[in-house]
Each structure stands twice: as C-alpha cells, then as structure tokens.
C-alpha atoms as a PDB file:
ATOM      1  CA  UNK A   1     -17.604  14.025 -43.013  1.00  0.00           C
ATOM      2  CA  UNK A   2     -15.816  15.528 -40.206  1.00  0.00           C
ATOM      3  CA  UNK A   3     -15.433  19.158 -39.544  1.00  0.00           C
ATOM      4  CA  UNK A   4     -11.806  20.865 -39.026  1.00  0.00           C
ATOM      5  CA  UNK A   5     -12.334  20.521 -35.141  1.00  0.00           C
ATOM      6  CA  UNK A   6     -13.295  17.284 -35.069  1.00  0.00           C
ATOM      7  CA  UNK A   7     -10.543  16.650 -36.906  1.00  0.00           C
ATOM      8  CA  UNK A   8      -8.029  18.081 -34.663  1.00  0.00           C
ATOM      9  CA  UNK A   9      -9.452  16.505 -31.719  1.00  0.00           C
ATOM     10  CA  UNK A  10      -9.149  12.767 -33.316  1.00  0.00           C
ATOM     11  CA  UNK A  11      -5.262  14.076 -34.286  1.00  0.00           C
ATOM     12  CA  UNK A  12      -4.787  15.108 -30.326  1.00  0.00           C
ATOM     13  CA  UNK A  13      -6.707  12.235 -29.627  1.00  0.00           C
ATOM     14  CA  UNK A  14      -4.159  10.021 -31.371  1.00  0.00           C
ATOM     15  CA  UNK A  15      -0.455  11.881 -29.818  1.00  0.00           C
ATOM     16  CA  UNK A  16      -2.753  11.261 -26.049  1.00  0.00           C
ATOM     17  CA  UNK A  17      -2.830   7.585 -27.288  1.00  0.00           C
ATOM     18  CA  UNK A  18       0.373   7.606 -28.230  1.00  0.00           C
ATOM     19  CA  UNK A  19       1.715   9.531 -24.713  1.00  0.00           C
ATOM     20  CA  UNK A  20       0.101   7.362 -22.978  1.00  0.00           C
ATOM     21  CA  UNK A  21       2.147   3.946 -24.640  1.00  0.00           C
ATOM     22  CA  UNK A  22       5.314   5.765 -24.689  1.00  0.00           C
ATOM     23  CA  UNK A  23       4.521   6.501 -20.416  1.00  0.00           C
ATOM     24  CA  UNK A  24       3.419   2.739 -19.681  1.00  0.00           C
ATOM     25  CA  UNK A  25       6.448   1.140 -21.775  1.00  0.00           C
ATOM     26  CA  UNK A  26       8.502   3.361 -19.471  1.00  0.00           C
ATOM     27  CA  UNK A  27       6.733   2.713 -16.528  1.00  0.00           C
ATOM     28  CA  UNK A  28       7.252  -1.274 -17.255  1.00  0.00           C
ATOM     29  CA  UNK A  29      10.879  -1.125 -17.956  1.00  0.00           C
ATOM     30  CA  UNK A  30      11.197   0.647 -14.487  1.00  0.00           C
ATOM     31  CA  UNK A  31       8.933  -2.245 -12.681  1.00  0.00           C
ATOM     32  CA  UNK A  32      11.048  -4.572 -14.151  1.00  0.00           C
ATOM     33  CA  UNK A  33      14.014  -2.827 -12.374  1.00  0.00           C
ATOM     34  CA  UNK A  34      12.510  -2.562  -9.337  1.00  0.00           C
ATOM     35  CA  UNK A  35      11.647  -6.342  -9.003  1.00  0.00           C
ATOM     36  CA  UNK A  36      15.517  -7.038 -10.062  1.00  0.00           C
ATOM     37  CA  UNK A  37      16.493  -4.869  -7.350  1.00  0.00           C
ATOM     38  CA  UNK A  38      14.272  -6.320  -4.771  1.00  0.00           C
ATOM     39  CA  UNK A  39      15.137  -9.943  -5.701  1.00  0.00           C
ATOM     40  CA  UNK A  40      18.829  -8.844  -5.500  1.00  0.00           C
ATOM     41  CA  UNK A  41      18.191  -7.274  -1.366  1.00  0.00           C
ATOM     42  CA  UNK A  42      16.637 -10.480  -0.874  1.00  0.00           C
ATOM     43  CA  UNK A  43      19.599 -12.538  -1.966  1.00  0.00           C
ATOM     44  CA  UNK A  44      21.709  -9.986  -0.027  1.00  0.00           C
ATOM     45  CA  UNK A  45      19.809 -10.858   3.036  1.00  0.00           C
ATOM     46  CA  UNK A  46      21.237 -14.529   3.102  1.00  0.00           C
ATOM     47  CA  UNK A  47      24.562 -13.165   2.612  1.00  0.00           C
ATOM     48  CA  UNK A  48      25.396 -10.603   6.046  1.00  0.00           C
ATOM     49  CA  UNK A  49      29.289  -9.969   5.385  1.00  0.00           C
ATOM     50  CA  UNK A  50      31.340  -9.832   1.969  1.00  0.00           C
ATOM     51  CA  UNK A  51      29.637 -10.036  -1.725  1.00  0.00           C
ATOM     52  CA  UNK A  52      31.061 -10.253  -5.075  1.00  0.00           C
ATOM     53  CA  UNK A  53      30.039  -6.724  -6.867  1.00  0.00           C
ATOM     54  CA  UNK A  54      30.793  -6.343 -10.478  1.00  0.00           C
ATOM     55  CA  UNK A  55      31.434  -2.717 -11.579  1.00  0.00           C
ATOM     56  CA  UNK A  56      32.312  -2.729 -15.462  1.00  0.00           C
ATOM     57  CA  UNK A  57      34.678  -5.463 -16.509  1.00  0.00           C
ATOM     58  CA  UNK A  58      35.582  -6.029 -12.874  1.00  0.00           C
ATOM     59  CA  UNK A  59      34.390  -8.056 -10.206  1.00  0.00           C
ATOM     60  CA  UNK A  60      35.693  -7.156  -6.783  1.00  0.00           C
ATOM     61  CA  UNK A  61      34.648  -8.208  -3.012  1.00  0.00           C
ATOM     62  CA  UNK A  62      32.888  -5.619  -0.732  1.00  0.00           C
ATOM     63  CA  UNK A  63      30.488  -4.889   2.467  1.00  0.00           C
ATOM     64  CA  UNK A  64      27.398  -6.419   2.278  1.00  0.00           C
ATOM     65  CA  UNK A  65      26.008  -3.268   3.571  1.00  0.00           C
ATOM     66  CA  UNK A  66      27.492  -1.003   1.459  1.00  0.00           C
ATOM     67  CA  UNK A  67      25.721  -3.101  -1.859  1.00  0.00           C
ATOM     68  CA  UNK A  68      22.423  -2.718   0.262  1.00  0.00           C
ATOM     69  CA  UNK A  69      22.904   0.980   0.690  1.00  0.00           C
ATOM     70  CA  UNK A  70      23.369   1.546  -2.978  1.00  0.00           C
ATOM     71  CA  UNK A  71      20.242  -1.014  -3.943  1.00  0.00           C
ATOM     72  CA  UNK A  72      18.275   0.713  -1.860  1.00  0.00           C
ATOM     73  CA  UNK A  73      18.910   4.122  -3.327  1.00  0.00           C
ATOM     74  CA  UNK A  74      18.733   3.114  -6.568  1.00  0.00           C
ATOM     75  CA  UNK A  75      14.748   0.956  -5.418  1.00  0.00           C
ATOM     76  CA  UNK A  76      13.531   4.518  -3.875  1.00  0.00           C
ATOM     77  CA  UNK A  77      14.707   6.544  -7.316  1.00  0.00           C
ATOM     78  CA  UNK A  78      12.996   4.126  -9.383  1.00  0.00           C
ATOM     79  CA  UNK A  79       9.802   4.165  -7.404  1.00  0.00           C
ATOM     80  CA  UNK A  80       9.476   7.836  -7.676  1.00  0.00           C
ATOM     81  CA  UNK A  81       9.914   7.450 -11.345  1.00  0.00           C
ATOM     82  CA  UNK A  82       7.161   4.969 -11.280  1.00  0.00           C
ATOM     83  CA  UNK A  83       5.092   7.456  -9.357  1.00  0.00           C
ATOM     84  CA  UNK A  84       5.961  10.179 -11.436  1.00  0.00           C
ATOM     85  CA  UNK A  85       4.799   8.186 -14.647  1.00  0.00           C
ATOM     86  CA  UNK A  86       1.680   7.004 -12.839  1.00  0.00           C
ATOM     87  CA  UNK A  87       0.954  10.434 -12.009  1.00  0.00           C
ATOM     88  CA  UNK A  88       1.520  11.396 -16.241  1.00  0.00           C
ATOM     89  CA  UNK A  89      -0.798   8.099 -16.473  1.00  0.00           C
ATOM     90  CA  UNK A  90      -3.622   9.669 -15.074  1.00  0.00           C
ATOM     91  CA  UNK A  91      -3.028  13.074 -16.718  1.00  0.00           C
ATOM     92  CA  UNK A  92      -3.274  11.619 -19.826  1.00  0.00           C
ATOM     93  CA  UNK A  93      -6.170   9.551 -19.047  1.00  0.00           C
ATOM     94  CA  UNK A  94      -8.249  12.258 -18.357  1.00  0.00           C
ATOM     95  CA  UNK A  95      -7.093  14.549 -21.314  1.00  0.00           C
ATOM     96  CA  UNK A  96      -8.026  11.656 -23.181  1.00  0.00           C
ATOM     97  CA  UNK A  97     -11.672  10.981 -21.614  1.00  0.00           C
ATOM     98  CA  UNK A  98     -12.092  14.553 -21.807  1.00  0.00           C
ATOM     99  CA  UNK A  99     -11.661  14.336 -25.479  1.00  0.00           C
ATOM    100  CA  UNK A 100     -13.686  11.336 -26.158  1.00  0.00           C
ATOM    101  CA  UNK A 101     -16.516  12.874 -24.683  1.00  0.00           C
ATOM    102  CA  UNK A 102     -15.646  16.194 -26.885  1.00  0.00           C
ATOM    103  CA  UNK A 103     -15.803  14.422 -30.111  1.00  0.00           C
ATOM    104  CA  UNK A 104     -18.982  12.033 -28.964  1.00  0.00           C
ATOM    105  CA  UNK A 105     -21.009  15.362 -28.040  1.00  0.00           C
ATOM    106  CA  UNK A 106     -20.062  17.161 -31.402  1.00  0.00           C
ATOM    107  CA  UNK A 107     -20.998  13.459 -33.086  1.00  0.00           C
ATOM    108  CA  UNK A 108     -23.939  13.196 -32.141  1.00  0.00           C
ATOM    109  CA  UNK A 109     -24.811  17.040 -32.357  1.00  0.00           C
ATOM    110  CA  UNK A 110     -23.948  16.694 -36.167  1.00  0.00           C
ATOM    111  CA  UNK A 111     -25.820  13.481 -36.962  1.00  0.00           C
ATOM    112  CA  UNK A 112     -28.996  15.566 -34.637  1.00  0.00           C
ATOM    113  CA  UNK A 113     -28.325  18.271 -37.741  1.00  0.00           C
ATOM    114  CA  UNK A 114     -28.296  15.822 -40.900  1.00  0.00           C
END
C-alpha cells in the first residue's frame, strides 16, 4: 500500500493532469478563433473598399481597412494567448514527468524492500 508521500504525489499528479486539460481546452477555443479570424482577413482581401460590420444588434457599412486593423489586433492578442498557454503547456509537462519519475523511483524502491 502506498505511503503518505506517494500519496500526495499521485493527488498532485492528478490537479497537473487536470491543469494541463483545463490549459489545452483553452488553448483550442483560442485556435479556433484565430482560424475564424484569419478566414475572415482572407474574405476581407476580396473586398478592398466598404464591408458590412455587425456590432450588437446592428449592422452598419465601414472601411475595409479599418475591419482589417481591428482583426488584426484581435489575431496578434490571441496568438500571444496561445503562446502564453503553450508556454503553461510545457510547464506542466515537465512538473508532471518530474513526478512520474518521483513516484516510479519510490515504486520500485518499495517493491526492492518487500
């Protein structure tokens, strides 16, 4: 039976797991965002003088530049997001690994003992 450490690690081992989900699930729903955005420049690009932009309830005609000013800000936002959760990504994979290799060494160090 497991020790009180070795319990703790598996618990920490578990909220890691559990980080990490939470950090990819974000990190989709932003690439998802960014591909709308980039599919919405590209449409922009066929399109070089007025667009339709809804804000709200209200659709209303602007500058085709000033809708690819605002997409553009909104792209390089999101992809430091993404780059701030990849960078969490790894943080937590090596926490993790770190861990694993914790739990195998006192494992194997018990069974060594029985």
């Amino acid at each position: 039976m497991a020790d009180k450490p070795d319990q703790e690690k598996l618990n920490q081992l578990q909220i890691f797991e559990q980080n990490m989900q939470q950090v990819s699930s974000q990190k989709q729903k932003y690439q998802v965002q960014m591909m709308e955005l980039e599919n919405a420049l590209s449409e922009l690009e066929k399109e070089k003088e007025k667009v339709y932009k809804i804000a709200g309830e209200i659709m209303f005609l602007t500058e085709s530049e000033d809708v690819k000013k605002d997409l553009n800000s909104k792209k390089e936002i999101i992809g430091l997001r993404i780059k701030n959760l990849e960078k969490q990504e790894t943080n937590i994979r090596e926490k993790v690994q770190k861990l694993q290799e914790e739990i195998m060494k006192e494992m194997n160090k018990n069974k060594k003992n029985e």
